[in-house]
Protein backbone atom coordinates (compact mmCIF):
# COMPACT_ATOMS: atom_id res chain seq x y z
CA UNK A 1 42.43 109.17 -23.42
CA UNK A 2 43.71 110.46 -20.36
CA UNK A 3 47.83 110.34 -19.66
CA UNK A 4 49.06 108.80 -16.71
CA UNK A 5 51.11 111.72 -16.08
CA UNK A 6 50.31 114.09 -13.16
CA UNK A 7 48.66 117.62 -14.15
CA UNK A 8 50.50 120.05 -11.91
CA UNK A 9 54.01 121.88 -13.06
CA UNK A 10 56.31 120.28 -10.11
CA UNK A 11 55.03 116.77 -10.86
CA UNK A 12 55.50 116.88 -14.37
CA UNK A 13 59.13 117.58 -13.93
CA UNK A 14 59.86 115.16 -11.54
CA UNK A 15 57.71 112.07 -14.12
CA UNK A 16 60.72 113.37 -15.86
CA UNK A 17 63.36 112.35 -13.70
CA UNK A 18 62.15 109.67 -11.66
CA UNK A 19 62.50 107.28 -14.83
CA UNK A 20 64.07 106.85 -18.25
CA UNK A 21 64.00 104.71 -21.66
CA UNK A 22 60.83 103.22 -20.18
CA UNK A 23 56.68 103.39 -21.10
CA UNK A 24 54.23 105.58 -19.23
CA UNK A 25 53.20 102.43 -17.22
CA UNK A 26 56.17 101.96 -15.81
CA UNK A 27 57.61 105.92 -15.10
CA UNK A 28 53.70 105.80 -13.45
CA UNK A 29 54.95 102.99 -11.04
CA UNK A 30 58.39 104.92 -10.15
CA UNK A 31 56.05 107.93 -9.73
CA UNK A 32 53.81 106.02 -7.15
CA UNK A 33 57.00 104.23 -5.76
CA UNK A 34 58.34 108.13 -4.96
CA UNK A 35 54.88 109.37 -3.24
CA UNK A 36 55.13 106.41 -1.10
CA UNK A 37 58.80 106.93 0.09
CA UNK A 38 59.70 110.12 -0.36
CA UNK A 39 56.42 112.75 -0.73
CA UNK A 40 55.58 114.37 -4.08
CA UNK A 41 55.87 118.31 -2.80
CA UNK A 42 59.30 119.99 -3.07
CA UNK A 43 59.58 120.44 0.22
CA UNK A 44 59.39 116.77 1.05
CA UNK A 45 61.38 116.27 -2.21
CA UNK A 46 64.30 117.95 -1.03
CA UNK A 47 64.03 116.62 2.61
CA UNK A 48 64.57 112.73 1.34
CA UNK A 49 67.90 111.05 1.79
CA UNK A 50 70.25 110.82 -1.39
CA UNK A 51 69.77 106.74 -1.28
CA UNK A 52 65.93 106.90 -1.39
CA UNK A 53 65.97 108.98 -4.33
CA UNK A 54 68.47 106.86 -5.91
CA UNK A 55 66.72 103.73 -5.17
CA UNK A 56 63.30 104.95 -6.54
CA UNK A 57 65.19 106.22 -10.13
CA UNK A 58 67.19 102.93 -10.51
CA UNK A 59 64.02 101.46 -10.13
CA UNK A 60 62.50 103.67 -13.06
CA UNK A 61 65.64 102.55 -15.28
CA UNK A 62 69.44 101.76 -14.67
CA UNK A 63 70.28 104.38 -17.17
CA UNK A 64 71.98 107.55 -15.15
CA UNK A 65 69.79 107.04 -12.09
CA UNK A 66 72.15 108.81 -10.12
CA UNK A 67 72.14 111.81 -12.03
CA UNK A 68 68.37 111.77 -12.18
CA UNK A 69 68.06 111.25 -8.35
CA UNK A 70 70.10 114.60 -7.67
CA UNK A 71 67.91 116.22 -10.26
CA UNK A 72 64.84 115.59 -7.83
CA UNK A 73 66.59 116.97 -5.07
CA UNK A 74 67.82 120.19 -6.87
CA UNK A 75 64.51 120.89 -8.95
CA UNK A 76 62.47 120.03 -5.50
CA UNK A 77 65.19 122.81 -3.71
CA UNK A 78 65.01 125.32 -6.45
CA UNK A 79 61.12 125.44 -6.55
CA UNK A 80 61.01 125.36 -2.75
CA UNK A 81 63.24 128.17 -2.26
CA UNK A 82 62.92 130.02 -5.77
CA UNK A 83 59.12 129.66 -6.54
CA UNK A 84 57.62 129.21 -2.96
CA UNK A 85 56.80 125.62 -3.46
CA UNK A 86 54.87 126.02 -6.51
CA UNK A 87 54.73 126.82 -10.29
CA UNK A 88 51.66 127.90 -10.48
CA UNK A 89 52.98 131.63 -10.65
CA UNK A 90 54.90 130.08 -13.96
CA UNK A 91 51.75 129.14 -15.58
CA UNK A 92 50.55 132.47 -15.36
CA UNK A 93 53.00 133.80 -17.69
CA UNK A 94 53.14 134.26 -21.21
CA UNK A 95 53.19 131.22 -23.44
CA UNK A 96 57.06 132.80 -24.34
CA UNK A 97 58.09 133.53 -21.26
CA UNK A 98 56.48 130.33 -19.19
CA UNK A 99 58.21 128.42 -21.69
CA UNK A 100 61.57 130.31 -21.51
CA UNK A 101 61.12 129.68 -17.50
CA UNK A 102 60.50 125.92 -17.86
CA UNK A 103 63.43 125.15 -20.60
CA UNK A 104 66.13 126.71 -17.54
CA UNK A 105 65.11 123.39 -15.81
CA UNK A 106 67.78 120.31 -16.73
CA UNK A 107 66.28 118.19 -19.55
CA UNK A 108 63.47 120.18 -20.78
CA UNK A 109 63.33 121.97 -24.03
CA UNK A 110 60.79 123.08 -25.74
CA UNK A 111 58.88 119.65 -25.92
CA UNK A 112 58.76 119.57 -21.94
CA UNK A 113 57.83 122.67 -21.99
CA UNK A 114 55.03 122.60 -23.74
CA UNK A 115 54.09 119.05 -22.46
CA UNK A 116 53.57 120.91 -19.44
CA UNK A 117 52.00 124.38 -20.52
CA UNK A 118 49.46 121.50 -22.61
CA UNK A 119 49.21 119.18 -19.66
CA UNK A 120 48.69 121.85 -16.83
CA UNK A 121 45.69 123.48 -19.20
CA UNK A 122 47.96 126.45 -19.22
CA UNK A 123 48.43 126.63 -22.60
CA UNK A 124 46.54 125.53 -25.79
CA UNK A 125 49.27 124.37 -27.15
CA UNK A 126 50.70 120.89 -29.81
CA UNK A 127 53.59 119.36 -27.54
CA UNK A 128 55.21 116.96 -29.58
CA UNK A 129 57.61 114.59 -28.11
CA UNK A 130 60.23 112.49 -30.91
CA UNK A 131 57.66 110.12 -31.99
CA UNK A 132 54.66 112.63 -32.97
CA UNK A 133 57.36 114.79 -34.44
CA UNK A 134 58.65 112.10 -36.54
CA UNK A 135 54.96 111.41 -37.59
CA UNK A 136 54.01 115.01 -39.17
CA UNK A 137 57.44 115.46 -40.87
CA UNK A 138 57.11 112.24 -42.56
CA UNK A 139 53.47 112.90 -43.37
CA UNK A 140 54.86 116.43 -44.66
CA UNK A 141 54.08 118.68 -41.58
CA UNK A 142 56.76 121.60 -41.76
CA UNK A 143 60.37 120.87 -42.70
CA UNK A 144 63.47 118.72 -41.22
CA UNK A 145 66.34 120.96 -40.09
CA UNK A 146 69.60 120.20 -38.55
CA UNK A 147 68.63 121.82 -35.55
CA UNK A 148 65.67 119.80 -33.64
CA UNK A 149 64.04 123.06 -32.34
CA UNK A 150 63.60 124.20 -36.06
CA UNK A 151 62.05 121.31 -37.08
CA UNK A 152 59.59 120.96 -33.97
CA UNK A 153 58.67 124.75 -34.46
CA UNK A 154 58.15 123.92 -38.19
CA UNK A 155 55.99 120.91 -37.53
CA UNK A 156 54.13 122.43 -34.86
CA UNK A 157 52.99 125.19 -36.39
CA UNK A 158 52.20 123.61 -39.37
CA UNK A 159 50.13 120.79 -37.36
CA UNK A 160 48.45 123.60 -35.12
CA UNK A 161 47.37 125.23 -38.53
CA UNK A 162 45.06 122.31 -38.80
CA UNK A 163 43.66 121.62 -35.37
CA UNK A 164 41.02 123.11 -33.26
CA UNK A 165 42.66 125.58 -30.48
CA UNK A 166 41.14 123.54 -28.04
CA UNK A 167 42.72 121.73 -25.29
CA UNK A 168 41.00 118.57 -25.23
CA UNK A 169 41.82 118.37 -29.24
CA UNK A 170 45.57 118.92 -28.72
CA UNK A 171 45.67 116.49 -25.97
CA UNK A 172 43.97 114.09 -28.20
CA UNK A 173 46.53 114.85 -30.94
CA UNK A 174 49.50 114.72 -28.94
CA UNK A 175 48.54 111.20 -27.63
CA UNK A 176 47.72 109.62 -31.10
CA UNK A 177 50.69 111.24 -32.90
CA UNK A 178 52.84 109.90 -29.70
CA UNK A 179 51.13 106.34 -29.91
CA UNK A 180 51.69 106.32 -33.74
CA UNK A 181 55.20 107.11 -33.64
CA UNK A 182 55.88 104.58 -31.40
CA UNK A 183 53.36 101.66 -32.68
CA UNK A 184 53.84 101.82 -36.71
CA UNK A 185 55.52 105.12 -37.81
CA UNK A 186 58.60 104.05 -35.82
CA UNK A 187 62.29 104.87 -36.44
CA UNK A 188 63.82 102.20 -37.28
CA UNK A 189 61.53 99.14 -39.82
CA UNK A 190 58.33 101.45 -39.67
CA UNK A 191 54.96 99.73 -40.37
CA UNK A 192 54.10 101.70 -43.40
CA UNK A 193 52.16 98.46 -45.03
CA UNK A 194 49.84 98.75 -41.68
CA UNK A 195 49.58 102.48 -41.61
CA UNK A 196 45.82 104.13 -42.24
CA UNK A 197 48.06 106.75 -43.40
CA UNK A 198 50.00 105.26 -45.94
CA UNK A 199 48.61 106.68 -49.12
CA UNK A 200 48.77 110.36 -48.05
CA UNK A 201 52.09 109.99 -46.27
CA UNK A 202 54.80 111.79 -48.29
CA UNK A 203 57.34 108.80 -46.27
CA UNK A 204 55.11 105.68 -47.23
CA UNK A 205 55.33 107.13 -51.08
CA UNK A 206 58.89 107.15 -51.86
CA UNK A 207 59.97 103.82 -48.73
């Protein structure tokens, strides 16, 4: 069950950028499309010409493509000049501070963070993106708050309560929950009447 995202820090932020709204198969093709005409290191990065990077995100998705193409080019500068060209040094860190240090880049909060800390083998570590959070609240996994970071904390640590600190078992869980939340346990007209789940899912009880 292996993700089709890369497993180094700087690549993981740019499968970020290079596409949007779209499924892993797809950002993966962008991804491949950027290697091939721009480089993947930060110094190549932040050598390519503004219409290359432009043309490789409106490929990934029409939605802000310009915006994500200059977010290549500054993230690829900022490592390359800031971080010597890699994050490893970032990975090093403290779960609290790594994380702190990866939320100052644009778009990622605390569920990019830890995608990466969880992805890189940095951290053992639950990352949770909207879908598996949606799945553990509704099957009663910490509380819903008006703030999203309270509610991902509370479902997190509830959820990591449960699982082996291990990181082939959190990668395991992260996929699933994901794939769940975006399969049956979706937003909007979720498959409850399909769901294994269904009759210990605090959601499927009272729909």
């Amino acid at each position: 069950m292996r993700s089709l995202a890369p497993e180094e820090p700087f690549g993981l932020l740019i499968w970020e950028y290079v596409a949007y709204l779209t499924d892993d198969a797809d950002r993966a093709q962008a991804f491949a499309l950027l290697e091939k005409r721009a480089g993947k290191s930060p110094e190549e990065l932040a050598a390519a010409s503004p219409a290359v990077l432009q043309a490789v995100c409106r490929a990934g998705g029409s939605i802000a493509w310009k915006t994500r193409a200059d977010r290549i080019h500054d993230v690829a500068v900022r490592v390359r000049d800031r971080f010597a060209g890699s994050l490893d040094s970032v990975l090093r860190l403290p779960y609290l501070e790594a994380r702190r240090v990866l939320k100052t880049f644009p778009s990622i909060g605390p569920p990019g963070a830890d995608k990466i800390l969880l992805l890189t083998g940095a951290q053992k570590v639950l990352a949770l993106d909207s879908n598996a959070l949606r799945v553990l609240l509704r099957l009663g996994y910490g509380q819903e708050h008006k703030s999203y970071s309270a509610s991902y904390a509370s479902a997190q640590k509830a959820a990591m309560a449960e699982l082996p600190r291990s990181l082939p078992a959190l990668r395991k869980a992260s996929v699933l929950l994901r794939r769940h939340g975006q399969e049956l346990c979706r937003r909007a007209d979720p498959h409850c009447v399909l769901c294994p789940l269904r009759n210990v899912c605090n959601f499927a009880k009272v729909k």
